[in-house]
PDB file of N, CA and C in Angstrom:
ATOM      1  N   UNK A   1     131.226 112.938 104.415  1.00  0.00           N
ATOM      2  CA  UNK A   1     130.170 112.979 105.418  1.00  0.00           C
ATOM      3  C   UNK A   1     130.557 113.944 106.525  1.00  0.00           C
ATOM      4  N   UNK A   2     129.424 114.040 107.434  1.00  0.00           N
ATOM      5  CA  UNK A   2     129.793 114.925 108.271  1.00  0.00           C
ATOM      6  C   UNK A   2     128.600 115.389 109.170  1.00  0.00           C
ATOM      7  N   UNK A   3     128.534 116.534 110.422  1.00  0.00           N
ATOM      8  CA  UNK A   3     127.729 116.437 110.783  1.00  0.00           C
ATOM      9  C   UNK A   3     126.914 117.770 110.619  1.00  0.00           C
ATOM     10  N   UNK A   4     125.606 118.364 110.980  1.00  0.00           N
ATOM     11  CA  UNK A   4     124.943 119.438 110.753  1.00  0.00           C
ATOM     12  C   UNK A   4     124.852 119.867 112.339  1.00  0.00           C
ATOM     13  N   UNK A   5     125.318 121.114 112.304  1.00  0.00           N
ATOM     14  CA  UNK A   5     124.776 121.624 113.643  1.00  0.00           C
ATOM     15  C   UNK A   5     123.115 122.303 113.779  1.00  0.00           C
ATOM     16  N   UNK A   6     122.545 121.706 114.166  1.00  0.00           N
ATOM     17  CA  UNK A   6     120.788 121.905 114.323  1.00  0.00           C
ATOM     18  C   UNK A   6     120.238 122.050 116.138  1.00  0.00           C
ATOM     19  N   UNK A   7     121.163 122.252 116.698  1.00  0.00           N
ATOM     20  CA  UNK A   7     120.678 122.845 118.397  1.00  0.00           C
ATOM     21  C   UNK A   7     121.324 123.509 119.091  1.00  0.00           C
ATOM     22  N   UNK A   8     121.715 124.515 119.658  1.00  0.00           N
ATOM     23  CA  UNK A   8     122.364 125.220 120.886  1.00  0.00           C
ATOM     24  C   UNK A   8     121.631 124.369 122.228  1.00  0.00           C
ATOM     25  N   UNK A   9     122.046 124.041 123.276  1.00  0.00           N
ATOM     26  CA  UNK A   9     121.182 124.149 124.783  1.00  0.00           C
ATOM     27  C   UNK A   9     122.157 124.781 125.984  1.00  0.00           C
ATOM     28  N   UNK A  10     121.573 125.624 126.106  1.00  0.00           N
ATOM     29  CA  UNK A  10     121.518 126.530 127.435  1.00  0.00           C
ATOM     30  C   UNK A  10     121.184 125.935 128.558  1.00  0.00           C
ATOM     31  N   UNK A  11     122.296 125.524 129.457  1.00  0.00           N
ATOM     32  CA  UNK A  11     121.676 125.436 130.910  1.00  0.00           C
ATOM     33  C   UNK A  11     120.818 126.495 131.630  1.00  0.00           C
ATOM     34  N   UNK A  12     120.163 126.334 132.272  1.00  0.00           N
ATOM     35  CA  UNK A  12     119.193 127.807 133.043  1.00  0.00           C
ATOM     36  C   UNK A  12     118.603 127.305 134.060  1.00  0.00           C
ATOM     37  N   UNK A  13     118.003 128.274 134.564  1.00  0.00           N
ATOM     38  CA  UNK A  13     117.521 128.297 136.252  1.00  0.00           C
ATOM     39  C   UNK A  13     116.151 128.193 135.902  1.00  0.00           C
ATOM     40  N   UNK A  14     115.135 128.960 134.784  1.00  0.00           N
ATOM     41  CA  UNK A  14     113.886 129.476 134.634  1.00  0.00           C
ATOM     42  C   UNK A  14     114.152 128.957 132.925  1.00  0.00           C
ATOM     43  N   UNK A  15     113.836 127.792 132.711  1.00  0.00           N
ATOM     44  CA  UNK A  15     113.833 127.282 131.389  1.00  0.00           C
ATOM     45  C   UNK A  15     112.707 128.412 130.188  1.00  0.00           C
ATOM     46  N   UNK A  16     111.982 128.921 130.755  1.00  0.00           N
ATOM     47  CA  UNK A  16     110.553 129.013 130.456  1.00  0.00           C
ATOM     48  C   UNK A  16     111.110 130.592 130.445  1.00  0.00           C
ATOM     49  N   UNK A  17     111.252 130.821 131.272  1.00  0.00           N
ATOM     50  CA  UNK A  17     111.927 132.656 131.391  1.00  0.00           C
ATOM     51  C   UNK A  17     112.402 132.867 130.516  1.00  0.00           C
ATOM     52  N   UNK A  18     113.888 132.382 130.229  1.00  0.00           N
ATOM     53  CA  UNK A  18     114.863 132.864 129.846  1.00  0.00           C
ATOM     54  C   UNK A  18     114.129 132.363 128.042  1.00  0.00           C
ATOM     55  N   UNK A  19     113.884 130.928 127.640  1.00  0.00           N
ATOM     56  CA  UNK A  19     113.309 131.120 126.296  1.00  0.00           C
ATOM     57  C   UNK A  19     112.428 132.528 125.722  1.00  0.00           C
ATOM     58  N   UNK A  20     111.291 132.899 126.872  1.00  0.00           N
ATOM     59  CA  UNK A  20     110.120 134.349 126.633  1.00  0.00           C
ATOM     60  C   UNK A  20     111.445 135.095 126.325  1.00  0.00           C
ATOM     61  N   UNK A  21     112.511 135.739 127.235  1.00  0.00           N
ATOM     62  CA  UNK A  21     113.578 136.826 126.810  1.00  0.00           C
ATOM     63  C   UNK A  21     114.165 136.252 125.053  1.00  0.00           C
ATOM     64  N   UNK A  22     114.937 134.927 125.135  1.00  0.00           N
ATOM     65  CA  UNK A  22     115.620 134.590 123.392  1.00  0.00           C
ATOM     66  C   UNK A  22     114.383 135.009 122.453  1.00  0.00           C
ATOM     67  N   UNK A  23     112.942 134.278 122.852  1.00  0.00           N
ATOM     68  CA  UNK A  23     112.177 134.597 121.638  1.00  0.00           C
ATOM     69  C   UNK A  23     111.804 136.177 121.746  1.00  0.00           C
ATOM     70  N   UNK A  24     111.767 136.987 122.366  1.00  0.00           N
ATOM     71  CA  UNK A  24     111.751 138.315 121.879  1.00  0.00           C
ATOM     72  C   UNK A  24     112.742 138.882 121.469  1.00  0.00           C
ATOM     73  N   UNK A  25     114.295 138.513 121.537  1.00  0.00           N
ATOM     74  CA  UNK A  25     115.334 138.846 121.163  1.00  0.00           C
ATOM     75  C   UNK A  25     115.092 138.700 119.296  1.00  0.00           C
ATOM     76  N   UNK A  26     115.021 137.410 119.421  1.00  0.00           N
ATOM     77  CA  UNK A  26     114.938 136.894 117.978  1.00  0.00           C
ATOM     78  C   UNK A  26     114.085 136.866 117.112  1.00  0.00           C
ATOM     79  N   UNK A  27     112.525 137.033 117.431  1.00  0.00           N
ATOM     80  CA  UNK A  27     111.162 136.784 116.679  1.00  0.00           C
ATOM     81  C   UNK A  27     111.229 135.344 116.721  1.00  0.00           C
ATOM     82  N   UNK A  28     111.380 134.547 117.312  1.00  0.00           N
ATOM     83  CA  UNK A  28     111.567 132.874 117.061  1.00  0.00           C
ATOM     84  C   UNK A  28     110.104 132.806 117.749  1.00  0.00           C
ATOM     85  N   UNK A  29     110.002 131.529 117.642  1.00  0.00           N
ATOM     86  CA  UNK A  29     108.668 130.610 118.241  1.00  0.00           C
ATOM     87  C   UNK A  29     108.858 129.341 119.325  1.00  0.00           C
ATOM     88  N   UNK A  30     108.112 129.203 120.221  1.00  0.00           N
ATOM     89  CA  UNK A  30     108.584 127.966 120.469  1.00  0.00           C
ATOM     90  C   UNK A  30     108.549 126.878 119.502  1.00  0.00           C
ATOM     91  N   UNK A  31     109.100 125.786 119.581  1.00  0.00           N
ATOM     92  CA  UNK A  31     108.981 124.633 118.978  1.00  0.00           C
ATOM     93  C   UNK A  31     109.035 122.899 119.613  1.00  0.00           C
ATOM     94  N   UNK A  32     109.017 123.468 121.243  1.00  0.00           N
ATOM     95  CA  UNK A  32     108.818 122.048 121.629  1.00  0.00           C
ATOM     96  C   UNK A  32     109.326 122.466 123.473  1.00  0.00           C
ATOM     97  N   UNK A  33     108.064 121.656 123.895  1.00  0.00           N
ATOM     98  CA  UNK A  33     108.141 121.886 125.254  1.00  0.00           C
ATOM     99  C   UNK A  33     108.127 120.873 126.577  1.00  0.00           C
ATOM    100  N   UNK A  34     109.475 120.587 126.993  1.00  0.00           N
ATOM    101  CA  UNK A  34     109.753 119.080 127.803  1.00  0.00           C
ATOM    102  C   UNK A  34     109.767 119.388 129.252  1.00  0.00           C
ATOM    103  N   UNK A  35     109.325 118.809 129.736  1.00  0.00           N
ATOM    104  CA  UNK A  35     110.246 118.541 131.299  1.00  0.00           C
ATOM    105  C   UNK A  35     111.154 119.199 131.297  1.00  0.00           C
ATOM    106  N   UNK A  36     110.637 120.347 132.240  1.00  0.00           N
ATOM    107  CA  UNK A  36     112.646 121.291 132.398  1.00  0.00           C
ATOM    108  C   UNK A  36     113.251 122.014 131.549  1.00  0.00           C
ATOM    109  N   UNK A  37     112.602 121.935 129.858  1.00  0.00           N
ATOM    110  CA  UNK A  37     113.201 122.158 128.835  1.00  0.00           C
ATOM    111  C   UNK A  37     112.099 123.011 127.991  1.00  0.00           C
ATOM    112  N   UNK A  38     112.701 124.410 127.083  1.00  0.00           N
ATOM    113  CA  UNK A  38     111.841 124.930 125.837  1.00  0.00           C
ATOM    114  C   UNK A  38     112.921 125.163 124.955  1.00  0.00           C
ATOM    115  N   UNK A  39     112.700 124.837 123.700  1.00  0.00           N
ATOM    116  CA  UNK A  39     113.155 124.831 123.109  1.00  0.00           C
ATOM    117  C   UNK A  39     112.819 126.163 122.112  1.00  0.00           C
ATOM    118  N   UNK A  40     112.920 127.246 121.151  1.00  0.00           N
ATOM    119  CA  UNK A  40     112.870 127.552 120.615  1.00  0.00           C
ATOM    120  C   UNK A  40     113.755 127.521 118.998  1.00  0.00           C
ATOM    121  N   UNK A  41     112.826 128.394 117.915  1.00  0.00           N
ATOM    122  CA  UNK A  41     113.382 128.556 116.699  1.00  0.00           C
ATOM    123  C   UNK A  41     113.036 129.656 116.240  1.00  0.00           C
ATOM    124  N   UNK A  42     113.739 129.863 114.785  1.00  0.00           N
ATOM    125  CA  UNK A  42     113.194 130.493 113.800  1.00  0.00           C
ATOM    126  C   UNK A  42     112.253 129.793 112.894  1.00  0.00           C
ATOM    127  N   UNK A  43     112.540 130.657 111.631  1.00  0.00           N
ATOM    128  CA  UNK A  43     111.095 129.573 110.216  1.00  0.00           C
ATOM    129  C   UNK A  43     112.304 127.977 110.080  1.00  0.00           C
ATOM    130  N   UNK A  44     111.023 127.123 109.726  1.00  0.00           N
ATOM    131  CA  UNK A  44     111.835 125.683 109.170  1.00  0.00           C
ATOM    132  C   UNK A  44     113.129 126.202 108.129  1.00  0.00           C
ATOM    133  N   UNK A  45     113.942 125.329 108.581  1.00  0.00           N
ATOM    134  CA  UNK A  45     115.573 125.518 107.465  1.00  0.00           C
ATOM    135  C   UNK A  45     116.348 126.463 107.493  1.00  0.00           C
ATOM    136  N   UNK A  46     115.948 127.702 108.922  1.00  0.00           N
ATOM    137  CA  UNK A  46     116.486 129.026 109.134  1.00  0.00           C
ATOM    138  C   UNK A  46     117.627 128.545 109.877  1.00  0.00           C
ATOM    139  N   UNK A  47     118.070 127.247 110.272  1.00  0.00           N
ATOM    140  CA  UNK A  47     119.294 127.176 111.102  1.00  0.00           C
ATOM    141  C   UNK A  47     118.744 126.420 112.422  1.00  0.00           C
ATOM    142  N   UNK A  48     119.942 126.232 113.337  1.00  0.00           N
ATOM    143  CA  UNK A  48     119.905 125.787 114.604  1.00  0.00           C
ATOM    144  C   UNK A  48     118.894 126.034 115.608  1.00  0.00           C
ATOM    145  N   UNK A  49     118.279 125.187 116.309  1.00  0.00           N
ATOM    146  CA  UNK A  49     117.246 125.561 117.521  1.00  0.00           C
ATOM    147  C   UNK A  49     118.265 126.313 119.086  1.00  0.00           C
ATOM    148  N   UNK A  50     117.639 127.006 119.545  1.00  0.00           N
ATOM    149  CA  UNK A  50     118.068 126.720 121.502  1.00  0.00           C
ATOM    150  C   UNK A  50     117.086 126.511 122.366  1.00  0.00           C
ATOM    151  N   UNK A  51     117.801 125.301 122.814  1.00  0.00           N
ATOM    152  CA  UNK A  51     116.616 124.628 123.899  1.00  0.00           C
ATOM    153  C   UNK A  51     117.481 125.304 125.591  1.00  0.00           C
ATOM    154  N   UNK A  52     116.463 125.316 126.007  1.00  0.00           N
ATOM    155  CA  UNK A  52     116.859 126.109 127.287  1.00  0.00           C
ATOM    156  C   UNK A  52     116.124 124.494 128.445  1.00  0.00           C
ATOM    157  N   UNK A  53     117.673 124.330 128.839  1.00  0.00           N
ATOM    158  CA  UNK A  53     117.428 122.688 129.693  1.00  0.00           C
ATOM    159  C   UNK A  53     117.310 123.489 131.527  1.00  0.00           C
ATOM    160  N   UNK A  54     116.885 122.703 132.597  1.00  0.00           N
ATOM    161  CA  UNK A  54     116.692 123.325 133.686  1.00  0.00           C
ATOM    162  C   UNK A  54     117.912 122.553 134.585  1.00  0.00           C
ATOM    163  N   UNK A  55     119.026 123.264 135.215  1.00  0.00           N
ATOM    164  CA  UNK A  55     119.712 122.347 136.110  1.00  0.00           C
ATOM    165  C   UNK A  55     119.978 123.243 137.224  1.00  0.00           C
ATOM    166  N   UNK A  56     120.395 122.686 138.312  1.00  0.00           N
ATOM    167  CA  UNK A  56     120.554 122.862 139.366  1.00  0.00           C
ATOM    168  C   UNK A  56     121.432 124.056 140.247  1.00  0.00           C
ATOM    169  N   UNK A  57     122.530 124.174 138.932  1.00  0.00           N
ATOM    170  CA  UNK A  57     123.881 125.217 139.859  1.00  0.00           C
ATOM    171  C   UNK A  57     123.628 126.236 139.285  1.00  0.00           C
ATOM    172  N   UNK A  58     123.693 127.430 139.596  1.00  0.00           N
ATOM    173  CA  UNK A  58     123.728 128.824 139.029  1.00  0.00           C
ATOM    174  C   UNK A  58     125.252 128.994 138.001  1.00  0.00           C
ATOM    175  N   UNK A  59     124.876 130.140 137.255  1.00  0.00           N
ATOM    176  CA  UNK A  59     126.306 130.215 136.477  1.00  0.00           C
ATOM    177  C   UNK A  59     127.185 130.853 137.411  1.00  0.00           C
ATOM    178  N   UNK A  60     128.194 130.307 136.779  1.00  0.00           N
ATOM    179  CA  UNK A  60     129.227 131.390 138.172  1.00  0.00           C
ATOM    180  C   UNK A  60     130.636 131.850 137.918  1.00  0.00           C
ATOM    181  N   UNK A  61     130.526 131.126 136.298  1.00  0.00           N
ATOM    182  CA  UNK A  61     131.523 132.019 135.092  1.00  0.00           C
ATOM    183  C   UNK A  61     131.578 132.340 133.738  1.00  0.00           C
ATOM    184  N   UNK A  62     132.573 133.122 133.215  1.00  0.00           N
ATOM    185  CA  UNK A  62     132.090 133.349 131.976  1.00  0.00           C
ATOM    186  C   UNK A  62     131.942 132.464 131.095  1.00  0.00           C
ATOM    187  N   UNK A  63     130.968 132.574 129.892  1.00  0.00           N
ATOM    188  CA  UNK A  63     130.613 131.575 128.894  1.00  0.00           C
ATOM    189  C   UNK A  63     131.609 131.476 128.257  1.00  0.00           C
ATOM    190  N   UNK A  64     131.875 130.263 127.939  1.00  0.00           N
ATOM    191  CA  UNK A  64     133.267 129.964 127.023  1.00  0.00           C
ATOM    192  C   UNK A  64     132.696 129.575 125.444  1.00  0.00           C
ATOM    193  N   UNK A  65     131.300 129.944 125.242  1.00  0.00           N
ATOM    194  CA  UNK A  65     130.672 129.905 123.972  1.00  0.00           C
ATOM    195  C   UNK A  65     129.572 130.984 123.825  1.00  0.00           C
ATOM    196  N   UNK A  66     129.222 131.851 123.174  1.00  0.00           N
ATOM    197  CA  UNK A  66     128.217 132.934 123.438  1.00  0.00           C
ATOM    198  C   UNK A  66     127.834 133.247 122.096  1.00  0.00           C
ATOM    199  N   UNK A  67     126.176 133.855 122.189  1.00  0.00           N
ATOM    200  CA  UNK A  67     125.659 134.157 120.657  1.00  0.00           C
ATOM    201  C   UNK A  67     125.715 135.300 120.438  1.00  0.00           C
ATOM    202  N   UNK A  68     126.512 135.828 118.856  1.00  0.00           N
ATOM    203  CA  UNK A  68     126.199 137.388 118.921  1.00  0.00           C
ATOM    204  C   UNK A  68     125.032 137.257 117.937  1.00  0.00           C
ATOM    205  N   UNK A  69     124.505 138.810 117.690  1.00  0.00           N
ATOM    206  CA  UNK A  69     122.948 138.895 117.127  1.00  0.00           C
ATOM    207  C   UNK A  69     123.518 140.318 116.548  1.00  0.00           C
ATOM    208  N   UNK A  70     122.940 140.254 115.303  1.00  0.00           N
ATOM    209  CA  UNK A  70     123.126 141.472 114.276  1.00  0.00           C
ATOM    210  C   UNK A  70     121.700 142.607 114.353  1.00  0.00           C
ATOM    211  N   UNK A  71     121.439 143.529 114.523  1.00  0.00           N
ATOM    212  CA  UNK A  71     120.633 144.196 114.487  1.00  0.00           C
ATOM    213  C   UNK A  71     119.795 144.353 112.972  1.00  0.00           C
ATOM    214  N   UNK A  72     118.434 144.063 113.232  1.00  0.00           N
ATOM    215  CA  UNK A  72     117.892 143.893 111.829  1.00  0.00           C
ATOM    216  C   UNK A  72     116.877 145.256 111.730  1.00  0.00           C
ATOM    217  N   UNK A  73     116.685 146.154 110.713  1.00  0.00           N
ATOM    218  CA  UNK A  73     115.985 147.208 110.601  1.00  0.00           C
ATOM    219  C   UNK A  73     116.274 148.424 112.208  1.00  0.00           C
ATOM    220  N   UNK A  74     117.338 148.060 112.415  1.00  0.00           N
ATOM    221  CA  UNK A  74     117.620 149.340 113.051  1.00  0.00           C
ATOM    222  C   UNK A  74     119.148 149.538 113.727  1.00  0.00           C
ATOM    223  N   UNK A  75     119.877 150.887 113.788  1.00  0.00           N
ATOM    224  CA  UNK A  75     120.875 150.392 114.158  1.00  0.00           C
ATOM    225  C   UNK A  75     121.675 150.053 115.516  1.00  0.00           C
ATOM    226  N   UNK A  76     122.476 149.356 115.634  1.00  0.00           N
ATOM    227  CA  UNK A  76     123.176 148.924 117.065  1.00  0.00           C
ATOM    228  C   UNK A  76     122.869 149.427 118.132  1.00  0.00           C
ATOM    229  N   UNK A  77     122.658 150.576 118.436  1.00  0.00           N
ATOM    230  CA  UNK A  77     122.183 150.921 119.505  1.00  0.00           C
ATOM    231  C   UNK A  77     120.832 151.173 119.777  1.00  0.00           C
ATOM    232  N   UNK A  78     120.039 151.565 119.246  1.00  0.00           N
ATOM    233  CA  UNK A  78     118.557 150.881 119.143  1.00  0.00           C
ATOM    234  C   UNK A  78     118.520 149.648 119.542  1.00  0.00           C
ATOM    235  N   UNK A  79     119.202 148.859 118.657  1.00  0.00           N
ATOM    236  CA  UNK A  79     118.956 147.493 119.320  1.00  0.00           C
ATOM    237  C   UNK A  79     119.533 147.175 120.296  1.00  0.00           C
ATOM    238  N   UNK A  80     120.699 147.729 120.928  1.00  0.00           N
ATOM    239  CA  UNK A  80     120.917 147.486 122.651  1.00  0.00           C
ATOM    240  C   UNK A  80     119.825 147.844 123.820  1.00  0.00           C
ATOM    241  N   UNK A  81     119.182 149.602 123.179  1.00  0.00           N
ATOM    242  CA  UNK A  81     118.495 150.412 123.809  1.00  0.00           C
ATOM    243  C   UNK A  81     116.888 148.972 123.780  1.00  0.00           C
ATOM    244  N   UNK A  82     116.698 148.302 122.669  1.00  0.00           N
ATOM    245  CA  UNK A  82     115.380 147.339 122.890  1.00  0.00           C
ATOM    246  C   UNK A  82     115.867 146.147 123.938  1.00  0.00           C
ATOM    247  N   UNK A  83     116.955 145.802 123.607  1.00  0.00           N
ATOM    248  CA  UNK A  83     117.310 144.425 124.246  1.00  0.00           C
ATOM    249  C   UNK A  83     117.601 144.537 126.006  1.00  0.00           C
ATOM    250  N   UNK A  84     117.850 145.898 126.169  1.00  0.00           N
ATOM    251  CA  UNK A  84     118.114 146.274 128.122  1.00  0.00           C
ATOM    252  C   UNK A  84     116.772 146.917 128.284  1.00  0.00           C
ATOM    253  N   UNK A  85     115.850 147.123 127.698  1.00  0.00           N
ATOM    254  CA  UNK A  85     114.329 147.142 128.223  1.00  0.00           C
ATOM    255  C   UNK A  85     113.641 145.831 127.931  1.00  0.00           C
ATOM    256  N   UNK A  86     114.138 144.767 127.495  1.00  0.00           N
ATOM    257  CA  UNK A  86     113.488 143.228 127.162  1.00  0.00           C
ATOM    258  C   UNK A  86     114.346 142.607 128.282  1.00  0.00           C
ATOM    259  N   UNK A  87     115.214 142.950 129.685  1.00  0.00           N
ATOM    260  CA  UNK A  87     115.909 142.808 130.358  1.00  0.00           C
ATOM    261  C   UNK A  87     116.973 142.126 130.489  1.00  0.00           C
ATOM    262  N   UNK A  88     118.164 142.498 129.475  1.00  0.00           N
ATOM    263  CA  UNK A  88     119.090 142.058 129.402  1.00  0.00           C
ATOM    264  C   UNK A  88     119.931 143.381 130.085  1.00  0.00           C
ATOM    265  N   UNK A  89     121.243 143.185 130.215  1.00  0.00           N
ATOM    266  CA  UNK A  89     122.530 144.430 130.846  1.00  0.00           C
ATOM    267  C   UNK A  89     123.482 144.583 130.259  1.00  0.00           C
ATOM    268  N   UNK A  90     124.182 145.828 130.638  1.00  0.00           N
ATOM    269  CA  UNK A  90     125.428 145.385 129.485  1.00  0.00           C
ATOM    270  C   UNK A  90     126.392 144.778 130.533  1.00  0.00           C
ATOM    271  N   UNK A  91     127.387 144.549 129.814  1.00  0.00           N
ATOM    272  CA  UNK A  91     128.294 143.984 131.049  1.00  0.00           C
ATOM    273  C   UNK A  91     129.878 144.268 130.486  1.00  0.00           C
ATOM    274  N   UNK A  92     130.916 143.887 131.191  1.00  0.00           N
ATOM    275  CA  UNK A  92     132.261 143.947 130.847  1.00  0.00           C
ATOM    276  C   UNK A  92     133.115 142.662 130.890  1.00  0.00           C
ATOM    277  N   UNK A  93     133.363 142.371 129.893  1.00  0.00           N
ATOM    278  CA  UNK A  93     133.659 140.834 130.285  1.00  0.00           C
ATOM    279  C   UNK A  93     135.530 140.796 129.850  1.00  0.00           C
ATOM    280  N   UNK A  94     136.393 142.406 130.170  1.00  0.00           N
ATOM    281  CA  UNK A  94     137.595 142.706 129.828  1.00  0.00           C
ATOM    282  C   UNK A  94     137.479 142.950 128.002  1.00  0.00           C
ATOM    283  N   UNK A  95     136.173 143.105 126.834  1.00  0.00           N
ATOM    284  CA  UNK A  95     136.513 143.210 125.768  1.00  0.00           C
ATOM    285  C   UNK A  95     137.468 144.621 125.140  1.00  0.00           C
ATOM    286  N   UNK A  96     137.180 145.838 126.586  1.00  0.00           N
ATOM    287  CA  UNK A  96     137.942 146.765 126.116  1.00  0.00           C
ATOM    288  C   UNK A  96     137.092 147.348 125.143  1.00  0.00           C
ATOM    289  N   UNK A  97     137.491 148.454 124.370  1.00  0.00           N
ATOM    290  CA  UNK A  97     136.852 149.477 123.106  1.00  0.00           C
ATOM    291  C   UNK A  97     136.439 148.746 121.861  1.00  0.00           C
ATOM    292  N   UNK A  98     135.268 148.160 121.842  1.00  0.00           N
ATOM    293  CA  UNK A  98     135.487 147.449 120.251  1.00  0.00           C
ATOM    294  C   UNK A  98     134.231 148.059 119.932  1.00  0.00           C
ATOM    295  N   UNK A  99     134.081 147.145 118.724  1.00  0.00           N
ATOM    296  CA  UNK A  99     132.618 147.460 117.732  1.00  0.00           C
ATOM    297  C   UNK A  99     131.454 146.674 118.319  1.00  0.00           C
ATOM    298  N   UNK A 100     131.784 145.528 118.685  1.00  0.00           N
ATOM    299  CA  UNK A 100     130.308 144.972 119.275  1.00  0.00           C
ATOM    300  C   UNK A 100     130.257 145.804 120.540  1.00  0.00           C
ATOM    301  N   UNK A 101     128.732 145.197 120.974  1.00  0.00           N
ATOM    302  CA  UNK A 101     128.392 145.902 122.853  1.00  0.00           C
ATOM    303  C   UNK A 101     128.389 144.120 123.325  1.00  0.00           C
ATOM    304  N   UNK A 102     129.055 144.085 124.455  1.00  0.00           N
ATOM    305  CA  UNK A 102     128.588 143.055 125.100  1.00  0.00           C
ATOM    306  C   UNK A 102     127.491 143.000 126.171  1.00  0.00           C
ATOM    307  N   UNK A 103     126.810 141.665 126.187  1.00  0.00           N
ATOM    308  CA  UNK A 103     125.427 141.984 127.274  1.00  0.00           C
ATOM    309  C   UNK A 103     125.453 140.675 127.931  1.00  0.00           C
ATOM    310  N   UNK A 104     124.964 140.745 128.276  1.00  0.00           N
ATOM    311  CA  UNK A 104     124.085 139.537 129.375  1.00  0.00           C
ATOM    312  C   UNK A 104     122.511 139.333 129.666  1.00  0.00           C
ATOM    313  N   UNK A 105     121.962 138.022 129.376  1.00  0.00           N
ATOM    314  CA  UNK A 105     120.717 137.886 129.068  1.00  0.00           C
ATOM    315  C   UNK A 105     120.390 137.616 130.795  1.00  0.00           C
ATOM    316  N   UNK A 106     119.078 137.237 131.181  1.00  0.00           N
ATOM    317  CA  UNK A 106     118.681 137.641 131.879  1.00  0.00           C
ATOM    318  C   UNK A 106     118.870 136.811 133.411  1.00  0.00           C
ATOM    319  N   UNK A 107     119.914 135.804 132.756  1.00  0.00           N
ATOM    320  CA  UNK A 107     120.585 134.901 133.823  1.00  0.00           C
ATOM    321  C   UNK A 107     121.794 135.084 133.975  1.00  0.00           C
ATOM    322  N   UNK A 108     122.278 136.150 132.577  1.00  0.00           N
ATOM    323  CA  UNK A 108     124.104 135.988 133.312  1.00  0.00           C
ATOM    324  C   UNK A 108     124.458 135.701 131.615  1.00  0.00           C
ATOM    325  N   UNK A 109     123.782 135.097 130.863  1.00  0.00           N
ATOM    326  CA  UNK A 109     124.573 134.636 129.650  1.00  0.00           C
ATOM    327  C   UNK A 109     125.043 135.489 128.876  1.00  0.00           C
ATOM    328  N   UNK A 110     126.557 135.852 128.279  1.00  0.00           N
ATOM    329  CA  UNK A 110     127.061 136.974 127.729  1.00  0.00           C
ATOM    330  C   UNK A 110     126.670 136.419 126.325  1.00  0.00           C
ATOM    331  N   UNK A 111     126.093 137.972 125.535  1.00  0.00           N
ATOM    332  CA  UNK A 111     126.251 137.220 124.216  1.00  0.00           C
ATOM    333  C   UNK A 111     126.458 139.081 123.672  1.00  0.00           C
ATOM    334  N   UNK A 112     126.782 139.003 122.508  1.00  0.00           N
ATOM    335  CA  UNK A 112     127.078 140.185 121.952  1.00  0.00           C
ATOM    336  C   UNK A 112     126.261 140.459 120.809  1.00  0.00           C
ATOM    337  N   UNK A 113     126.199 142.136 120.880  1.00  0.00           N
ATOM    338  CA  UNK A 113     125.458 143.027 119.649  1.00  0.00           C
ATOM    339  C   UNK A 113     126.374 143.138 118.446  1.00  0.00           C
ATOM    340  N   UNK A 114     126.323 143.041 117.158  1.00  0.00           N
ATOM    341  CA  UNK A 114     127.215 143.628 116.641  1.00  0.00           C
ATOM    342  C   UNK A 114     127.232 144.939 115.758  1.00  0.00           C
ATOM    343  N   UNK A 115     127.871 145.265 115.332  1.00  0.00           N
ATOM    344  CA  UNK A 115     127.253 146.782 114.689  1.00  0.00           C
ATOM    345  C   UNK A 115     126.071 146.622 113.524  1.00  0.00           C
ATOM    346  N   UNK A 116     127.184 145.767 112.308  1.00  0.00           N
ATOM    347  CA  UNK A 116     126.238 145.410 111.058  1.00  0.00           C
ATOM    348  C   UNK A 116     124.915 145.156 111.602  1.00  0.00           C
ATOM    349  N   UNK A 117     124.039 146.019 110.805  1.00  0.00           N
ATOM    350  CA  UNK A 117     122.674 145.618 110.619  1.00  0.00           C
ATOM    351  C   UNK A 117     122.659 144.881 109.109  1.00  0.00           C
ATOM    352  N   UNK A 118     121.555 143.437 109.596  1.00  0.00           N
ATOM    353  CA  UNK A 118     120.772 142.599 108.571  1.00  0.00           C
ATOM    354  C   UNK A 118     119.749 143.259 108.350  1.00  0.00           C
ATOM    355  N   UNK A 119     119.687 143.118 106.769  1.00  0.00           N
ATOM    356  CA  UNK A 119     118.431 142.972 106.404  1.00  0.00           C
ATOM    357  C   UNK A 119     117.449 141.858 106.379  1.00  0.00           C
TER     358      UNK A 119
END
């Protein structure tokens, strides 16, 4: 036995904001909308939801868990060049010269590009 991971949740300032930025990141949909809270997805059985919960303190360090995202039908930098006009930044979080780009979504959350493009 064991367990299935089926949710990410994101603390945030603008529950509602920051989901509009993930679902254009991702093509996801919403899938459920609470008090304080949106949740988004992909299609049924595509994996884990992120619900974006509303609390009180601003972030005020780095994420000690972060999502990277593979570029699909175009490559890595295209998809940085879409994702910092959908208003995300890049940022430096000490990774130094590598293959991913690191960014920050539109509250601060670092998550990374990686080169491989999905089909």
């Amino acid at each position: 036995m064991g367990s299935r991971f089926t949710e990410l949740v994101v603390d945030s300032a603008d529950p509602a904001r920051l989901a509009e930025f993930w679902m254009a990141v991702l093509g996801w949909r919403p899938t459920g909308r609470y008090e304080g809270a949106v949740e988004i997805a992909g299609p049924p059985g595509s994996g884990p939801s992120l619900t974006f919960v509303a609390v009180p303190e601003p972030k005020t360090h780095k994420n000690r868990l972060h999502v990277d995202v593979n570029p699909v039908g175009c490559d890595q930098q295209q998809e940085v060049e879409r994702l910092v006009a959908l208003g995300a930044r890049r940022i430096d979080v000490g990774q130094g010269e590598q293959s991913w780009v690191v960014l920050a979504d539109p509250e601060g959350n670092e998550f990374c590009v990686l080169r491989s493009e999905v089909e």
